[in-house]
Protein backbone atom coordinates (compact mmCIF):
# COMPACT_ATOMS: atom_id res chain seq x y z
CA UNK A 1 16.80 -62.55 134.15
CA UNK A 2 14.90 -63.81 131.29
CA UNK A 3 16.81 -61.23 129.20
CA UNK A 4 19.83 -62.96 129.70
CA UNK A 5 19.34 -66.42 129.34
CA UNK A 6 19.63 -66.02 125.75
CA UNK A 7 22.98 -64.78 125.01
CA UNK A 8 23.50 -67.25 128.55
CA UNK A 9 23.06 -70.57 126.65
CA UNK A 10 24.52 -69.07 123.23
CA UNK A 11 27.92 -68.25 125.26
CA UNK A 12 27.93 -71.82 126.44
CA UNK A 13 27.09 -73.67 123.05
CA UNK A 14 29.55 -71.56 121.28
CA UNK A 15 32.33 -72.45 124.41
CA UNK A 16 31.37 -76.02 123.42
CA UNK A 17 31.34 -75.87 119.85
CA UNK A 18 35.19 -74.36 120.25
CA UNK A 19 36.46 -77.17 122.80
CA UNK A 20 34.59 -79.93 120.40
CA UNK A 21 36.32 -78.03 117.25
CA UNK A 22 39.78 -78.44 119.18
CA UNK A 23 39.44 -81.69 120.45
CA UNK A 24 38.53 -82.35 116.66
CA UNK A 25 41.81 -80.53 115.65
CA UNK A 26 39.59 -78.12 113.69
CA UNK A 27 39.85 -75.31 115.68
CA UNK A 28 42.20 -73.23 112.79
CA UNK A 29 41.17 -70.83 110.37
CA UNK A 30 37.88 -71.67 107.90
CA UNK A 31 37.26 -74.63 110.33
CA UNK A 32 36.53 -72.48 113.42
CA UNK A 33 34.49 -70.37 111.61
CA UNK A 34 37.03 -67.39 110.89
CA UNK A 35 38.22 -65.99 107.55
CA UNK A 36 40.70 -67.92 105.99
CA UNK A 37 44.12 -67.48 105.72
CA UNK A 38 47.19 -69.43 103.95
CA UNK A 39 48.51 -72.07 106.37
CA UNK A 40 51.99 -72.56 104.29
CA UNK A 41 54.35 -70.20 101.94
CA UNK A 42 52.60 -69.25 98.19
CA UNK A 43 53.94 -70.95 95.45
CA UNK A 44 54.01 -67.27 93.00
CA UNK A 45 54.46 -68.31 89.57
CA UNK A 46 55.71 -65.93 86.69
CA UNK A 47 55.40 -68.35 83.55
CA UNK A 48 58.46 -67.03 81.90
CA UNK A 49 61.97 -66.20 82.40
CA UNK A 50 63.66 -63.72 84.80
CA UNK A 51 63.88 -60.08 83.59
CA UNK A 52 60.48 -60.13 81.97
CA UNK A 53 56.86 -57.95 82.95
CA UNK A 54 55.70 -61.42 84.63
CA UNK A 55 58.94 -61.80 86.95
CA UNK A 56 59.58 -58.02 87.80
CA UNK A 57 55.72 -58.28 88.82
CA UNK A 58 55.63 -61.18 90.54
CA UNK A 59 59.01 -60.25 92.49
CA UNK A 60 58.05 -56.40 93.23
CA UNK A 61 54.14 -57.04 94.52
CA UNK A 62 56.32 -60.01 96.75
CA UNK A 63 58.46 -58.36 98.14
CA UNK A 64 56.31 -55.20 98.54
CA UNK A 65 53.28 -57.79 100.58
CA UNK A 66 55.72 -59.61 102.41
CA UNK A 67 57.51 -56.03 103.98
CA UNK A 68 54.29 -54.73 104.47
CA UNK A 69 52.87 -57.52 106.02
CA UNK A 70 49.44 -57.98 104.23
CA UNK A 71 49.83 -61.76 103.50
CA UNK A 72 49.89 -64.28 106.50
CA UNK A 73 52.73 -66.18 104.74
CA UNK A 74 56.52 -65.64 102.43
CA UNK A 75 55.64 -65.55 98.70
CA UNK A 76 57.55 -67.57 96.68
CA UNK A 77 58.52 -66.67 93.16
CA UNK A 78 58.93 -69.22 90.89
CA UNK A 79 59.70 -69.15 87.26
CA UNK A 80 57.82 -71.53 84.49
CA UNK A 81 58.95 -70.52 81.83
CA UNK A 82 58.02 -71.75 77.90
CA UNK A 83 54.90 -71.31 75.32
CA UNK A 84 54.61 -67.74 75.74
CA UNK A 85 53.26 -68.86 79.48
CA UNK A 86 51.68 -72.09 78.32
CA UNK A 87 54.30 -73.88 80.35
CA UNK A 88 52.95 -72.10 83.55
CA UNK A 89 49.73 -72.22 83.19
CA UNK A 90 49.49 -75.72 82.66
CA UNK A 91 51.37 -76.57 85.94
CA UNK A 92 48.87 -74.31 87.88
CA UNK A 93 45.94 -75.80 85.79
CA UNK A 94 47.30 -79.19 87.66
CA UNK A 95 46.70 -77.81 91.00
CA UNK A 96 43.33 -77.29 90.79
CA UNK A 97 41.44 -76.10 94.22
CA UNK A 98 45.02 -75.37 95.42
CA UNK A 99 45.04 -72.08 97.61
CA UNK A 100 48.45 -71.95 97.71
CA UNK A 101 49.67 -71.08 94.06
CA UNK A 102 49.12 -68.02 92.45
CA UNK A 103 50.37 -66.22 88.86
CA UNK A 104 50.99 -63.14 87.58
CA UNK A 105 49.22 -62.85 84.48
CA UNK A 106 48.43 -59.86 81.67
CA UNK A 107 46.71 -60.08 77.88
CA UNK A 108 48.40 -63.54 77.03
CA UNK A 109 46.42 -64.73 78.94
CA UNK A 110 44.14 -64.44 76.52
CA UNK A 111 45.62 -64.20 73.49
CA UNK A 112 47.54 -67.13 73.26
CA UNK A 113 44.51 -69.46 73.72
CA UNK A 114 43.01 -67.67 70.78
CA UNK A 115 45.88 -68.19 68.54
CA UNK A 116 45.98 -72.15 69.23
CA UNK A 117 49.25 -72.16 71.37
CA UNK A 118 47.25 -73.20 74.88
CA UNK A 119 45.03 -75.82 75.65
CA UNK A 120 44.06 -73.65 78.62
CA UNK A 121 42.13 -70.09 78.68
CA UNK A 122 41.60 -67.76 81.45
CA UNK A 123 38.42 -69.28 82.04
CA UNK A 124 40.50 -72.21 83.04
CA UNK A 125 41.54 -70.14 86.53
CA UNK A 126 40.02 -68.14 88.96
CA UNK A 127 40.96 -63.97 89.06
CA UNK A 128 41.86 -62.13 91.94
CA UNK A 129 42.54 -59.10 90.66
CA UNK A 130 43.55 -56.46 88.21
CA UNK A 131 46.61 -54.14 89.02
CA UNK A 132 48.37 -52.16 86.58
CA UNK A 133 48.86 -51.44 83.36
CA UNK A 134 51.87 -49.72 80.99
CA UNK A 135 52.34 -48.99 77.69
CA UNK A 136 54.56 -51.48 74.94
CA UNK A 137 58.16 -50.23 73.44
CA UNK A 138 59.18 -50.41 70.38
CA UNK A 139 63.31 -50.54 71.09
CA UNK A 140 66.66 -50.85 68.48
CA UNK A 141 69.87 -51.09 69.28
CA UNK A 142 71.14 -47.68 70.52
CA UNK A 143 73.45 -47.81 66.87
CA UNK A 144 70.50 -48.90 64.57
CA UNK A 145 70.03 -46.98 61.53
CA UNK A 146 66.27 -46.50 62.57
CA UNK A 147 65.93 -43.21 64.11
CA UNK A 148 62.20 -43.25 64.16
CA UNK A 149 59.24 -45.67 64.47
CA UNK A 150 58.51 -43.56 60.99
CA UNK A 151 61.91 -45.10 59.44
CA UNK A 152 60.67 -48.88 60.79
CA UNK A 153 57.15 -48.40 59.19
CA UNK A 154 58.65 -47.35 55.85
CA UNK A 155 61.15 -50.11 55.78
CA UNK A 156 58.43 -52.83 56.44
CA UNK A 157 56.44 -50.79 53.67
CA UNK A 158 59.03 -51.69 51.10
CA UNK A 159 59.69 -54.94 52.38
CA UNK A 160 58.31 -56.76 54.99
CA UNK A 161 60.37 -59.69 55.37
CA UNK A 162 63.09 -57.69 55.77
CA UNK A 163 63.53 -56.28 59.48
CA UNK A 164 63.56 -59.46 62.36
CA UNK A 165 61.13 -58.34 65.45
CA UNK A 166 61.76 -59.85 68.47
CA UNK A 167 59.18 -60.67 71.17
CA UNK A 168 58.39 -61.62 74.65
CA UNK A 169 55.84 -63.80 73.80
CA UNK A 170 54.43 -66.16 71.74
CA UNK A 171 52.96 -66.06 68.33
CA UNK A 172 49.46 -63.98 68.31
CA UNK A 173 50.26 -63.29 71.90
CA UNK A 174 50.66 -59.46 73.63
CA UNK A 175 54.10 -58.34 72.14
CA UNK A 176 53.18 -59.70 68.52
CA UNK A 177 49.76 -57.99 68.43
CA UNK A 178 50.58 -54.86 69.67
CA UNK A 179 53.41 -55.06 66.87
CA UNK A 180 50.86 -55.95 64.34
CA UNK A 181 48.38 -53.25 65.51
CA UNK A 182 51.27 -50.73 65.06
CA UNK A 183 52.23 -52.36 61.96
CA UNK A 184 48.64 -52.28 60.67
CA UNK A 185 47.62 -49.33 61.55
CA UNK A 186 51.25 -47.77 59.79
CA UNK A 187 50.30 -49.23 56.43
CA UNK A 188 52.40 -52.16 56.34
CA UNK A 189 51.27 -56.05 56.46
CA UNK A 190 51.87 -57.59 59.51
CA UNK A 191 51.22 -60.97 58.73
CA UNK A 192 54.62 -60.76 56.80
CA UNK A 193 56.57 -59.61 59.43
CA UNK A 194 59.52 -61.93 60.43
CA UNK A 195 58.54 -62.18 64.11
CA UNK A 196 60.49 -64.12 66.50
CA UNK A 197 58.98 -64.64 70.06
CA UNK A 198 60.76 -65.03 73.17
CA UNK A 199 59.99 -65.86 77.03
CA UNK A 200 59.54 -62.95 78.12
CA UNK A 201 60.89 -59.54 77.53
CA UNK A 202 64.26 -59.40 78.93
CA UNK A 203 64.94 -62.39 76.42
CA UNK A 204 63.84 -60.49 73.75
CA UNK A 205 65.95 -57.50 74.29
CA UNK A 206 69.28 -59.65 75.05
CA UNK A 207 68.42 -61.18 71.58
CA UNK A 208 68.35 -57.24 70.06
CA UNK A 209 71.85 -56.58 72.14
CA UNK A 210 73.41 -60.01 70.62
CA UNK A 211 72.42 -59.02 66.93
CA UNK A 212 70.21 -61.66 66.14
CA UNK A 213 67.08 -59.04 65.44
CA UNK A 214 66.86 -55.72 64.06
CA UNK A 215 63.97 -54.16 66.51
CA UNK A 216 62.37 -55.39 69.85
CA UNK A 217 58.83 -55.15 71.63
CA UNK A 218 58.30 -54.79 75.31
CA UNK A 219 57.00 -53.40 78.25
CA UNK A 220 57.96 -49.97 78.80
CA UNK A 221 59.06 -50.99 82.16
CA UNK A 222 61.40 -53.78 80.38
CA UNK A 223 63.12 -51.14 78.42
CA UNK A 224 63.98 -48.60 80.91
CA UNK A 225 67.18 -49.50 82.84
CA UNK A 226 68.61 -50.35 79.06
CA UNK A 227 67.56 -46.95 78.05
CA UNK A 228 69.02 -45.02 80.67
CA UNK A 229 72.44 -47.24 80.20
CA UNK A 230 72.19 -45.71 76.50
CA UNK A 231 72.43 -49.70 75.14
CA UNK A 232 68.95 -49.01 73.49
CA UNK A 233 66.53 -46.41 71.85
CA UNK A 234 62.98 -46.30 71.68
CA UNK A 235 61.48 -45.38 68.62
CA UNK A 236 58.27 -44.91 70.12
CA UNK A 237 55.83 -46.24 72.90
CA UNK A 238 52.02 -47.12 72.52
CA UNK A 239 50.20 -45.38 75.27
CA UNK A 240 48.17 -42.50 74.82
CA UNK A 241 50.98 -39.92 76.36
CA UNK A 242 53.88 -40.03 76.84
CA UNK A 243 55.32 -42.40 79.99
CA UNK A 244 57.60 -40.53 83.02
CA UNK A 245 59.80 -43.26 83.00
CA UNK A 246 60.84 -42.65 78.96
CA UNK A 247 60.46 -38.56 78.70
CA UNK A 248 62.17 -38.85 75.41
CA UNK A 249 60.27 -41.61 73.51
CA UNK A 250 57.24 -40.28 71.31
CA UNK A 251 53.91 -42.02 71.37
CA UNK A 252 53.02 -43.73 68.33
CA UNK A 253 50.49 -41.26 67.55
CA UNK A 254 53.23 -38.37 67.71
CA UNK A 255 55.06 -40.91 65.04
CA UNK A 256 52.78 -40.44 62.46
CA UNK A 257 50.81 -44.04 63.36
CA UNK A 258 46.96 -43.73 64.79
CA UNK A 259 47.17 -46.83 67.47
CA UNK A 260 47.46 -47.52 71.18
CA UNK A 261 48.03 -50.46 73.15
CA UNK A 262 47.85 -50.99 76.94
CA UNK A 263 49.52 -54.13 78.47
CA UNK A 264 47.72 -54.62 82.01
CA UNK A 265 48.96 -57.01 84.40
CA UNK A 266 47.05 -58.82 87.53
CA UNK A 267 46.89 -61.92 89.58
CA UNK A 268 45.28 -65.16 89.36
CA UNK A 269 44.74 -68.56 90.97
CA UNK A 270 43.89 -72.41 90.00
CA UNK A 271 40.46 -72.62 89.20
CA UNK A 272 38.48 -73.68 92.66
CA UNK A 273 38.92 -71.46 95.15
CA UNK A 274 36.20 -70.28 97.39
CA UNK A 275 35.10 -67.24 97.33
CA UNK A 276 36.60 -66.88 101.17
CA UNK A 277 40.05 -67.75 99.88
CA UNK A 278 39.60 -65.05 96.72
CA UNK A 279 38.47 -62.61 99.29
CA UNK A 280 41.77 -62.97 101.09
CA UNK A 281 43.52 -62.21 98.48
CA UNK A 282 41.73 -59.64 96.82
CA UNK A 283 42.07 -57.97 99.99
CA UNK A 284 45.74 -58.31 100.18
CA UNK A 285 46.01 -56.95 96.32
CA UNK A 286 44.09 -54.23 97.39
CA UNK A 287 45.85 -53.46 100.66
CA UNK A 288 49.15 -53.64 98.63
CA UNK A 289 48.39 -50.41 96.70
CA UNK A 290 48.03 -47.92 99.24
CA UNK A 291 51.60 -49.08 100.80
CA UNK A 292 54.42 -46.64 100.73
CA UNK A 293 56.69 -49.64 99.36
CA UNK A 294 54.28 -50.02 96.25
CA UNK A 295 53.62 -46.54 95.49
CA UNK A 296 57.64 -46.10 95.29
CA UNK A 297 58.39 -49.38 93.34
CA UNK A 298 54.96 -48.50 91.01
CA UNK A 299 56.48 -45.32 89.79
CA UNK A 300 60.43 -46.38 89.73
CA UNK A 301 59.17 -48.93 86.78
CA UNK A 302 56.81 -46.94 85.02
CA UNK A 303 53.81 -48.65 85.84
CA UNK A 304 50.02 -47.08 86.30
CA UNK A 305 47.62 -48.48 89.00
CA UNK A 306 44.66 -50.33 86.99
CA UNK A 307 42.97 -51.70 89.72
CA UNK A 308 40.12 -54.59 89.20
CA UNK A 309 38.44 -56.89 91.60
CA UNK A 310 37.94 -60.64 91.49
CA UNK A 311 34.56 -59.95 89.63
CA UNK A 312 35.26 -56.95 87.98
CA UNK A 313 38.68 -58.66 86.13
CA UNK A 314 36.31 -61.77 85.11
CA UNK A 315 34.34 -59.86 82.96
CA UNK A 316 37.06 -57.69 81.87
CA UNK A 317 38.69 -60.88 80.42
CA UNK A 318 35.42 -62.34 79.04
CA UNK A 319 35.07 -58.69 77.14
CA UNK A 320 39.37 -58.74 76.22
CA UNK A 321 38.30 -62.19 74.28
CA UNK A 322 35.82 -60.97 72.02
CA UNK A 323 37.90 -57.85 71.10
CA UNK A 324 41.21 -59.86 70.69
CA UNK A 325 39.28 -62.60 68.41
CA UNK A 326 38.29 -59.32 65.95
CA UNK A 327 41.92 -58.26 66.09
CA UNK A 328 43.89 -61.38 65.82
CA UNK A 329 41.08 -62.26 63.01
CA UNK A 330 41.99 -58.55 60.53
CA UNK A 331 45.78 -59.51 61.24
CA UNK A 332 45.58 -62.81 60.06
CA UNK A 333 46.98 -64.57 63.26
CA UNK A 334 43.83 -66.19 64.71
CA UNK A 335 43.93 -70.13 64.49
């Protein structure tokens, strides 16, 4: 008997700890001890435009979680757009401690901090986690006279000033310095390239189809549908090897130019959260990418699974700083 009295008296103080907890109204979630879980819809900011990286991400991982049932609650996109995501992130920066808003997120993150254009850095917000990553275009207009990302380099070569380059994003941000790597790395100056940034990357194309610039930058994924409607050609895109998505575009390095670029995109919240409400959604990230849902929706755009943790993507971005500061510094963009 004396065996028992033990886990005797710990039944009945836990039986009364749960009817004080409900009497209390506390008998929920965190409050009765449990893991959390979201207790209203997320508020899913992309801080740009529709069309762009940030809103096909934010829409597709939605959609996919919500179908597949890995978060508690509906996601709700919302678009911020403005600043090269300045706009956004200062709106979640105002909801500090709020477990309810998340944002899609990818180098700008970063980069536009570093070129003066944010008041807020990712240190600013708390990561969840890592998820993909795809390579940058380089598109014209399917009539262009440039047939190669050759016949762009030469052209800047003999005059800078003289091609427009449109952008998704702001000045010293992810479209412009993966142009000025390219750029840079082709012989030409970048700081004298006429670049013209956008929200997002389905701005920045519609300004290439209008006529207002001769050659646009952005996500590969960004490009496709475009491509495949024969509206646009790629001269060449800045991954390693070629991407299934654009057989036909060469890699830079197949162009004659010695540079890559990787856009990665992830996930992050207002800075505050516990580490139970991180875990709940690093959890949900991570449950996302073995669904059948993601897997098809990963591959129709093009994208590559890049997975990072919470902890893992913090010190990703603290090590993404110090290399962007060195680039943005030897292209003469850094503020």
């Amino acid at each position: 008997m004396s065996r028992r009295r033990p886990g005797l008296l710990t039944a009945a103080a836990a039986t009364t700890a749960a009817l004080l907890l409900t009497a209390c109204g506390g008998g929920s979630g965190a409050a009765a001890g449990g893991p959390w879980k979201p207790t209203k819809p997320i508020e899913y900011v992309a801080p740009a435009n529709t069309g762009g990286g940030w809103d096909t991400l934010a829409r597709s991982t939605a959609r996919v979680m919500e179908e597949g049932e890995v978060v508690d609650r509906p996601m709700r996109v919302v678009n911020k757009p403005g600043g090269g995501g300045a706009i956004g992130w200062a709106y979640v920066a105002g909801h500090e401690k709020d477990p309810h808003k998340l944002f899609v997120t990818s180098p700008p993150i970063v980069l536009v901090p570093l070129a003066g254009e944010s008041r807020h850095s990712h240190r600013d917000f708390t990561p969840i986690a890592r998820l993909i990553s795809e390579p940058l275009a380089y598109v014209v207009k399917d009539d262009s006279p440039l047939k190669t990302f050759g016949d762009f380099a030469d052209e800047l070569k003999a005059d800078p000033e003289k091609l427009s380059v449109a952008g998704g994003s702001g000045p010293g941000s992810l479209d412009h310095v993966g142009l000025a790597g390219a750029v840079q790395a082709a012989g030409a100056e970048p700081a004298k390239v006429k670049y013209v940034p956008f929200d997002g990357g389905g701005e920045a194309i519609t300004a290439l189809l209008g006529g207002h610039v001769d050659v646009a930058v952005a996500g590969a994924s960004e490009a496709q549908g475009l491509v495949r409607s024969g509206d646009v050609r790629v001269l060449a895109v800045s991954s390693e090897e070629r991407v299934a998505t654009l057989p036909d575009a060469p890699t830079l390095r197949e162009s004659g130019t010695d540079y890559q670029f990787d856009i990665w995109r992830g996930v992050m919240g207002p800075a505050g959260l516990t580490d139970e409400q991180v875990a709940y959604y690093e959890k949900a990230y991570a449950d996302m990418l073995d669904l059948d849902g993601w897997k098809k929706e990963r591959d129709r755009l093009g994208w590559t699974d890049a997975w990072m943790g919470s902890a893992e993507f913090g010190e990703f971005l603290d090590a993404q700083e110090k290399e962007f500061t060195e680039i943005l510094s030897d292209v003469g963009i850094k503020k």
